[in-house]
N, C-alpha and C. Protein backbone atom coordinates (compact mmCIF):
# COMPACT_ATOMS: atom_id res chain seq x y z
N UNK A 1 186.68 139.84 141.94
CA UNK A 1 185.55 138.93 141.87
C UNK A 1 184.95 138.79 143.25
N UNK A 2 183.60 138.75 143.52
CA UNK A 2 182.67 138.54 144.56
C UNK A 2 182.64 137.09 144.52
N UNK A 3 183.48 136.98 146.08
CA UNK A 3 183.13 134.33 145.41
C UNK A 3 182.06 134.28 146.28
N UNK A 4 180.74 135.29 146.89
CA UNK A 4 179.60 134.72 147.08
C UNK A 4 178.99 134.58 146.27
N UNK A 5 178.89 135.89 144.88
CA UNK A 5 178.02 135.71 144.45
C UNK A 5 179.04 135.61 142.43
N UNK A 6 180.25 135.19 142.59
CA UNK A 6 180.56 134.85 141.68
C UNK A 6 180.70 136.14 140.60
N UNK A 7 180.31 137.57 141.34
CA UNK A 7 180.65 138.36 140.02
C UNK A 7 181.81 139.31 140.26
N UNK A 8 182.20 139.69 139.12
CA UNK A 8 183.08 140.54 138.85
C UNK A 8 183.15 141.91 138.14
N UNK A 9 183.19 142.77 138.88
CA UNK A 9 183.26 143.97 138.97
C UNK A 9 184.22 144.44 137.67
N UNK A 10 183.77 144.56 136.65
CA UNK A 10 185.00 144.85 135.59
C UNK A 10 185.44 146.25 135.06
N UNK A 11 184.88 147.05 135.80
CA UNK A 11 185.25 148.27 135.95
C UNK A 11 186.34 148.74 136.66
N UNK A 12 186.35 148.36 138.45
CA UNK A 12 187.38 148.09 139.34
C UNK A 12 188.68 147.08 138.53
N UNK A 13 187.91 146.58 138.02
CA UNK A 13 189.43 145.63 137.25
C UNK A 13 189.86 146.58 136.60
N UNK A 14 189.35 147.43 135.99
CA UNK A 14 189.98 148.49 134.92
C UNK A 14 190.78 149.79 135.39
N UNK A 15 190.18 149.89 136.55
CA UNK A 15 190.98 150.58 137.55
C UNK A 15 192.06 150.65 137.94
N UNK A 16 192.22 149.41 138.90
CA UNK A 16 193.24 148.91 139.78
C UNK A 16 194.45 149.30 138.76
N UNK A 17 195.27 149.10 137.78
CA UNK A 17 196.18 149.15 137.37
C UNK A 17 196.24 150.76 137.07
N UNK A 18 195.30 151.56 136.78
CA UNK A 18 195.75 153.05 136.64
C UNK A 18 195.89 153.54 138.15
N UNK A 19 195.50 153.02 139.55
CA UNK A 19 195.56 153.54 140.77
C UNK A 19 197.27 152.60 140.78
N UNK A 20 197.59 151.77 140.36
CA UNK A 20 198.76 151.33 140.66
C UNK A 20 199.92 152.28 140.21
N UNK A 21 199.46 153.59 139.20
CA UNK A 21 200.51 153.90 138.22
C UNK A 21 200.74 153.49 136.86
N UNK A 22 200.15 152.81 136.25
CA UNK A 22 200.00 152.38 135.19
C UNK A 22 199.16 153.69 134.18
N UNK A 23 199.38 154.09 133.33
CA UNK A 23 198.89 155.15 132.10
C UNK A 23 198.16 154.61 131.26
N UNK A 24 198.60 153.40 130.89
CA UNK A 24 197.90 152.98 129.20
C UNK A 24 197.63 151.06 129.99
N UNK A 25 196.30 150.92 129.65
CA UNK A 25 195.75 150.12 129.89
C UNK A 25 195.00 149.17 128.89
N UNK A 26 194.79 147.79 128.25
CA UNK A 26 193.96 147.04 127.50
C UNK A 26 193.13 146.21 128.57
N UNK A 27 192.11 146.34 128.45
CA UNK A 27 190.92 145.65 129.09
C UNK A 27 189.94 144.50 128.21
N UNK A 28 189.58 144.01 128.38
CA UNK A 28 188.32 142.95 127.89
C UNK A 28 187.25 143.14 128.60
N UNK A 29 186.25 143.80 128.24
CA UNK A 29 184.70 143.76 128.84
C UNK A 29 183.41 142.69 128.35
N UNK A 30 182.92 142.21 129.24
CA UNK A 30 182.39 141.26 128.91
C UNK A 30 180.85 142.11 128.31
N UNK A 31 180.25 141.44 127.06
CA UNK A 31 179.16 142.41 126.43
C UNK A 31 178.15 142.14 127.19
N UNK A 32 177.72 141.54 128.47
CA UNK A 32 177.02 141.02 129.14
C UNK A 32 176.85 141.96 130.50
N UNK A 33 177.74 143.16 130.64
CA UNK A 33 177.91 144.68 130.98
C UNK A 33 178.59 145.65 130.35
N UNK A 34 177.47 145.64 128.81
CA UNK A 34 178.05 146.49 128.06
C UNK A 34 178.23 148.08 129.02
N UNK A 35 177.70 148.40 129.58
CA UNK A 35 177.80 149.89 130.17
C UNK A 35 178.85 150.30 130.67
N UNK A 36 179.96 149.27 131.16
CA UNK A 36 180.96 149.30 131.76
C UNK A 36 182.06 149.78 131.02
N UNK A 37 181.60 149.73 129.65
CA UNK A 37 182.43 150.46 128.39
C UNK A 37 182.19 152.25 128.72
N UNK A 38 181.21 151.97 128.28
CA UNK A 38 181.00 153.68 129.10
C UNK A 38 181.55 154.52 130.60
N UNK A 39 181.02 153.73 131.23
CA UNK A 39 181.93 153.66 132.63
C UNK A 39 183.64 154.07 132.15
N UNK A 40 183.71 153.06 131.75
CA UNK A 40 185.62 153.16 131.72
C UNK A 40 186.10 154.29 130.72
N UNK A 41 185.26 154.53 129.65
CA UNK A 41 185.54 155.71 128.51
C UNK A 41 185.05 156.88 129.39
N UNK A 42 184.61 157.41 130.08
CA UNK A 42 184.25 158.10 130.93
C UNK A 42 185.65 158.76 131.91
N UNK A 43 185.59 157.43 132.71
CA UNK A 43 186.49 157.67 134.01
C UNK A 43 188.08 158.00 133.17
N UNK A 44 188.14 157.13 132.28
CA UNK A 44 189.65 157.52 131.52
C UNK A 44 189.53 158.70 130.96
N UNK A 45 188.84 159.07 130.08
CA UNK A 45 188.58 160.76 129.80
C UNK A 45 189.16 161.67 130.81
N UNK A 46 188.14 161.47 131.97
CA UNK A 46 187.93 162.69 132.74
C UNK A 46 189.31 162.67 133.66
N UNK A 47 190.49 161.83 133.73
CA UNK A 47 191.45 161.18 134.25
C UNK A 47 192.88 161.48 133.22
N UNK A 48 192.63 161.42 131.77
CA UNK A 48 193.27 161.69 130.76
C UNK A 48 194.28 160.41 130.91
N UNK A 49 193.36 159.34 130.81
CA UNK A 49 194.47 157.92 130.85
C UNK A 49 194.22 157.21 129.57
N UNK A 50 194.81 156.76 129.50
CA UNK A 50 194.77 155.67 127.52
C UNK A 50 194.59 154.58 128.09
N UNK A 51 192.95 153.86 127.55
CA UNK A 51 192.81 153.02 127.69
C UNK A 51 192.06 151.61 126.26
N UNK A 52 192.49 150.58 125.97
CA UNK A 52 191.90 150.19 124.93
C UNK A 52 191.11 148.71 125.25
N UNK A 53 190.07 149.36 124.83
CA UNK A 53 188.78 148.28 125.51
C UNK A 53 188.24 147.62 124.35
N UNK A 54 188.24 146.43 124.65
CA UNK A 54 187.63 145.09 123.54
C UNK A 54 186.58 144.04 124.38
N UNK A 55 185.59 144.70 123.75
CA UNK A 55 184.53 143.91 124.47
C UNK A 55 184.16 142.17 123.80
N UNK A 56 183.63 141.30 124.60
CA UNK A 56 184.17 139.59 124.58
C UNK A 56 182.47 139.14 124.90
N UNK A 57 182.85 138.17 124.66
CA UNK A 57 181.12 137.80 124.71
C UNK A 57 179.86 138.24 124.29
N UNK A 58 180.17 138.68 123.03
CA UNK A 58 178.92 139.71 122.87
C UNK A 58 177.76 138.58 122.02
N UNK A 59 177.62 137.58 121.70
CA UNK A 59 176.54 137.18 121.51
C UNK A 59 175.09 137.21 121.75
N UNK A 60 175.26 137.46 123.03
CA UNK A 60 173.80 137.83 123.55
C UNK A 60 173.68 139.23 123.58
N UNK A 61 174.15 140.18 123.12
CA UNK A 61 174.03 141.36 123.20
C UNK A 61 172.43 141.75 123.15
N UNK A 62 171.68 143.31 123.21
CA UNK A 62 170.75 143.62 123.17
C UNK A 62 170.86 145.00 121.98
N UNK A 63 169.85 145.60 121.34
CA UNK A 63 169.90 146.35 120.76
C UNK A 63 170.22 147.57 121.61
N UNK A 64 170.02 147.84 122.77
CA UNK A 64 170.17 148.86 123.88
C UNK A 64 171.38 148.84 124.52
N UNK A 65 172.42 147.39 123.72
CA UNK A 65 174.03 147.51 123.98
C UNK A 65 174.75 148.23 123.59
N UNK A 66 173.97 148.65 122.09
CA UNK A 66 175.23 149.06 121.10
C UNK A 66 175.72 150.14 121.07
N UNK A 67 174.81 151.50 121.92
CA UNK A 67 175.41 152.53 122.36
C UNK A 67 176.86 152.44 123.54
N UNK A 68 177.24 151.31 124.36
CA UNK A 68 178.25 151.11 124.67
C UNK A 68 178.70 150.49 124.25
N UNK A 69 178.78 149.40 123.41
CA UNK A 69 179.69 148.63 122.32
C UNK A 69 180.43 149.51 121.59
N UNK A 70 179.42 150.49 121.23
CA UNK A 70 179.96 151.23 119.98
C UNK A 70 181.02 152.25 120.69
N UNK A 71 181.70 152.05 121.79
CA UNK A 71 182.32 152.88 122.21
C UNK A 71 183.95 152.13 122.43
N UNK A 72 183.81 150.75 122.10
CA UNK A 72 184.96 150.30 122.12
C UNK A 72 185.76 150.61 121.22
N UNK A 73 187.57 149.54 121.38
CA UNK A 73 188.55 149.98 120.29
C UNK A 73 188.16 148.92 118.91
N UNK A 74 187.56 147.95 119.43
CA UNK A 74 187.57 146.54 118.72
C UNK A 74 186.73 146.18 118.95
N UNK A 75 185.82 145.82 118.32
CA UNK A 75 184.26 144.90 118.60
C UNK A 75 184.40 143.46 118.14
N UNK A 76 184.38 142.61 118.31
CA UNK A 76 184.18 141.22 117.70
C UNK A 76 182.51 141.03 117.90
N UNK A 77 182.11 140.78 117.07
CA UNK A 77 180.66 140.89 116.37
C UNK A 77 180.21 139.38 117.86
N UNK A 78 181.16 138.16 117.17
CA UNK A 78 180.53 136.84 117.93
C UNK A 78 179.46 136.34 116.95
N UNK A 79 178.67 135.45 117.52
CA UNK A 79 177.49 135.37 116.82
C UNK A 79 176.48 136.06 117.11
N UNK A 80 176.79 137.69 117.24
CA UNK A 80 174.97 138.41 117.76
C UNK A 80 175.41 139.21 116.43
N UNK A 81 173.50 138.86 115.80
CA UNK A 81 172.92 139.61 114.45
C UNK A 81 173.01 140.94 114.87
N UNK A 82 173.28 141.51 115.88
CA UNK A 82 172.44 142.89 116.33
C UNK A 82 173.97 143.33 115.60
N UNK A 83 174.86 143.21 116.85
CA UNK A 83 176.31 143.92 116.20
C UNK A 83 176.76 143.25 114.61
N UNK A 84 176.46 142.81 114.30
CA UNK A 84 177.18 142.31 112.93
C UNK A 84 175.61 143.41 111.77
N UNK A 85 174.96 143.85 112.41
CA UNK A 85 173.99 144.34 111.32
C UNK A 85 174.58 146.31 111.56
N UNK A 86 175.05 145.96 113.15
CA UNK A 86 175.48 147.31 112.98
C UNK A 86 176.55 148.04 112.47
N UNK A 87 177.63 146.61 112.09
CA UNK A 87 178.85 146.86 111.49
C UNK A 87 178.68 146.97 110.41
N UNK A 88 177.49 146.68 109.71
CA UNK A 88 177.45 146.76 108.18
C UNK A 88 176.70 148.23 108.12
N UNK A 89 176.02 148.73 109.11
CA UNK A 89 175.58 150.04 108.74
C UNK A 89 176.73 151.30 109.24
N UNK A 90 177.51 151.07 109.78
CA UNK A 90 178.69 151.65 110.07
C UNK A 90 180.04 151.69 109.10
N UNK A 91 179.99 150.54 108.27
CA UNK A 91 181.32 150.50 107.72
C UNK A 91 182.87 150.47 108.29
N UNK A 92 182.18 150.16 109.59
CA UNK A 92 183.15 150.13 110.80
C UNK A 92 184.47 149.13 110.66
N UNK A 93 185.82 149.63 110.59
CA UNK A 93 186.70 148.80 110.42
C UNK A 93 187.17 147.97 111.46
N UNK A 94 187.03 149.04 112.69
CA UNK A 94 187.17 148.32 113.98
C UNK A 94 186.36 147.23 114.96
N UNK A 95 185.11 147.22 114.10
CA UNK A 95 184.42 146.55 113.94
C UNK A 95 184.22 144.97 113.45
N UNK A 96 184.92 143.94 114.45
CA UNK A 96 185.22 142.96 113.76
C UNK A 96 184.54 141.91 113.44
């Protein structure tokens, strides 16, 4: 976390424990940087690390989220219409 400006880097959070040695990782991404899903499905790929990402806060999501939402293990809808309209066009189980 940045305590000037109060933010947090949640990618580097997702990090730090595979630079520690750690293989298999669960994260929480906040839907408020959905991209960071991408980011981390990315860097774990290209790394060949297991990681399972559940994105949190997604109420305010945007329709231009759901291409990284949709990349998580677990979605919790929250109260945003956007993801709960996309779970019904998906049939998505993981999709909560």
């Amino acid at each position: 976390m940045n305590k000037a400006n109060a933010r947090i880097d949640e990618f580097k959070g997702v990090k730090q424990p595979f630079d520690s040695g750690f293989k298999r990782v669960a994260a929480s991404v906040g839907g408020f940087q959905p991209n960071t899903i991408s980011e981390v499905r990315e860097f774990a790929f290209a790394a060949d690390l297991d990681v399972l990402i559940f994105p949190v806060c997604n109420t305010s999501v945007m329709n231009s989220d759901v291409k990284h939402i949709g990349k998580a293990d677990v979605v919790c809808a929250s109260a945003s219409k956007i993801l709960r309209r996309e779970a019904d066009k998906k049939h998505c189980s993981s999709w909560a």
